[in-house]
C-alpha atoms as a PDB file:
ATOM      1  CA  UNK A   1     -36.155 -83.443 -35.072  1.00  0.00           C
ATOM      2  CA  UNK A   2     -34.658 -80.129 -36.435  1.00  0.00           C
ATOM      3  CA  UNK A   3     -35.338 -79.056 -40.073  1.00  0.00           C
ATOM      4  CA  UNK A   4     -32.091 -80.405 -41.624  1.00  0.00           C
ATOM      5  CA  UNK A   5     -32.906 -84.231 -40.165  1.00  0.00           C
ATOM      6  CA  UNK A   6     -36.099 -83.600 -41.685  1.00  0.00           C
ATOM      7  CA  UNK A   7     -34.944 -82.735 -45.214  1.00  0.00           C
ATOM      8  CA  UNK A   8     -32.915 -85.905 -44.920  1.00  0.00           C
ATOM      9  CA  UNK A   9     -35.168 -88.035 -44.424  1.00  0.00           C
ATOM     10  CA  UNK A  10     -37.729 -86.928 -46.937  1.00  0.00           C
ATOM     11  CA  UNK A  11     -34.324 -87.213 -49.445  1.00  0.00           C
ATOM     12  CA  UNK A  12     -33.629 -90.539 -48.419  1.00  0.00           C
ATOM     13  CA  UNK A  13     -38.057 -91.393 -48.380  1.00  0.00           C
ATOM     14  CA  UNK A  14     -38.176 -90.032 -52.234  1.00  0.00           C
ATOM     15  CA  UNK A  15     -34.584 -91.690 -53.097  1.00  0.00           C
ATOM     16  CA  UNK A  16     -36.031 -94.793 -51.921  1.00  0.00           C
ATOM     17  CA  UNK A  17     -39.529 -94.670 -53.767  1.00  0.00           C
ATOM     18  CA  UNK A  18     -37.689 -93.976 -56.979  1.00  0.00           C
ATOM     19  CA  UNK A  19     -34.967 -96.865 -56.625  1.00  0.00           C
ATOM     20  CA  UNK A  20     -38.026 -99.115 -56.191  1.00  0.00           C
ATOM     21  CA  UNK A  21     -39.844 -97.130 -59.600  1.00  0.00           C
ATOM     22  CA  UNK A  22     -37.068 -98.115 -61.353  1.00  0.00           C
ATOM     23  CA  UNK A  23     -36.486-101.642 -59.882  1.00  0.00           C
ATOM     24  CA  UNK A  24     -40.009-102.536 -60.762  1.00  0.00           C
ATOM     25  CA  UNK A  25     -39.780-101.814 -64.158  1.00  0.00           C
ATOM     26  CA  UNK A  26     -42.276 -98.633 -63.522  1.00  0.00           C
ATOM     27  CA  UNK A  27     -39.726 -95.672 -64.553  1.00  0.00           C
ATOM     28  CA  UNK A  28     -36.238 -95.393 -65.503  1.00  0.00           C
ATOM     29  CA  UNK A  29     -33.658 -93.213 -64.281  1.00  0.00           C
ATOM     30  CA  UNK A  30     -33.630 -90.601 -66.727  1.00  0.00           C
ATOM     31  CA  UNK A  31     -37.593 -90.276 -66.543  1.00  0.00           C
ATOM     32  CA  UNK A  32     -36.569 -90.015 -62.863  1.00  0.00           C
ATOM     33  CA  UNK A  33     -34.224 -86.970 -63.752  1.00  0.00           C
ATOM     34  CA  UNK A  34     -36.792 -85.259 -65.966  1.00  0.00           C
ATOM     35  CA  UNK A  35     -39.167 -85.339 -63.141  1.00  0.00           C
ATOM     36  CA  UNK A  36     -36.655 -83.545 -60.987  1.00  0.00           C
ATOM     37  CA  UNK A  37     -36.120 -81.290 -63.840  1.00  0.00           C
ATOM     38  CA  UNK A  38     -39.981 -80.166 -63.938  1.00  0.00           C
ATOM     39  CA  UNK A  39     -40.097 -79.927 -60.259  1.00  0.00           C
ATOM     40  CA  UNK A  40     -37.574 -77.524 -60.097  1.00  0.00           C
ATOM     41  CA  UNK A  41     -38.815 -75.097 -62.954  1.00  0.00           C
ATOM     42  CA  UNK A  42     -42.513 -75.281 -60.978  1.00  0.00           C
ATOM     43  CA  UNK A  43     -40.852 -74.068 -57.578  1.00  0.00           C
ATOM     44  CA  UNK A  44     -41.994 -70.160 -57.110  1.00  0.00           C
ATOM     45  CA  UNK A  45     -38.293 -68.019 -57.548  1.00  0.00           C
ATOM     46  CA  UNK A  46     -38.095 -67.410 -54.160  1.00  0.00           C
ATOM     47  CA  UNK A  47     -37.807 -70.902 -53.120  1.00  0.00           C
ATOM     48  CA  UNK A  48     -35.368 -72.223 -55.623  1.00  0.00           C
ATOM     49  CA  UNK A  49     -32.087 -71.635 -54.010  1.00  0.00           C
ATOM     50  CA  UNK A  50     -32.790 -73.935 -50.896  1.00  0.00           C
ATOM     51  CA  UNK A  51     -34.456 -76.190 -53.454  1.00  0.00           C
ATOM     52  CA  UNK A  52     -32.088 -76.377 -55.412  1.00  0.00           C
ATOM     53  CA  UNK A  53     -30.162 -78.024 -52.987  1.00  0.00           C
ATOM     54  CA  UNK A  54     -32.607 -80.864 -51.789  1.00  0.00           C
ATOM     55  CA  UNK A  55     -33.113 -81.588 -55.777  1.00  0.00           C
ATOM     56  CA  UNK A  56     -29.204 -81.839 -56.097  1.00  0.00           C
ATOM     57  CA  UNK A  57     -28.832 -84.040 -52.921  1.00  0.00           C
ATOM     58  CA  UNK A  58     -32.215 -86.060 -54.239  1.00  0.00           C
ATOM     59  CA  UNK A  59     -30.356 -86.951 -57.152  1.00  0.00           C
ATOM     60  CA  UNK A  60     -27.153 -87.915 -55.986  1.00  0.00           C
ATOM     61  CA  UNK A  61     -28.820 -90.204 -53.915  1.00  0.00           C
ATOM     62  CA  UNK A  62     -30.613 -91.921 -56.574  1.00  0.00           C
ATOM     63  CA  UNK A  63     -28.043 -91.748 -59.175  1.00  0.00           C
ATOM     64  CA  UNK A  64     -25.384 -93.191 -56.510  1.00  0.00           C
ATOM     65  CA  UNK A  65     -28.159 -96.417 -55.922  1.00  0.00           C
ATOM     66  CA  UNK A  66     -29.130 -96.446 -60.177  1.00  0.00           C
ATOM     67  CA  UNK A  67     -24.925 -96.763 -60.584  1.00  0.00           C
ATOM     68  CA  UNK A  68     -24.608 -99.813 -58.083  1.00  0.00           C
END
């Protein structure tokens, strides 16, 4: 499995566990989107920019599932 199937499927793993969060009742979306927001600002500077990218796709994969 090369590094980019990886990083998919650990997008699609945490896209799930926060669709079922929310569906349970557990955490909403926007608590969802502040937790993405603190992860980000607690990633080291040299790390952000291919970070940056797994948060983004993270959350359009959970915001396209909280819009359904």
């Amino acid at each position: 499995m090369s590094a980019k199937d990886e990083i998919a499927a650990l997008i699609a793993f945490n896209a799930q566990l926060a669709r079922l969060l929310v569906a349970n009742g557990h955490a909403k979306p926007e608590e969802i989107e502040a937790a993405l927001d603190t992860a980000w600002h607690l990633l080291p500077d040299s790390t952000r920019p291919a970070s940056e990218q797994t948060i983004d796709r993270l959350r359009e994969a959970i915001n396209g599932n909280f819009i359904a």
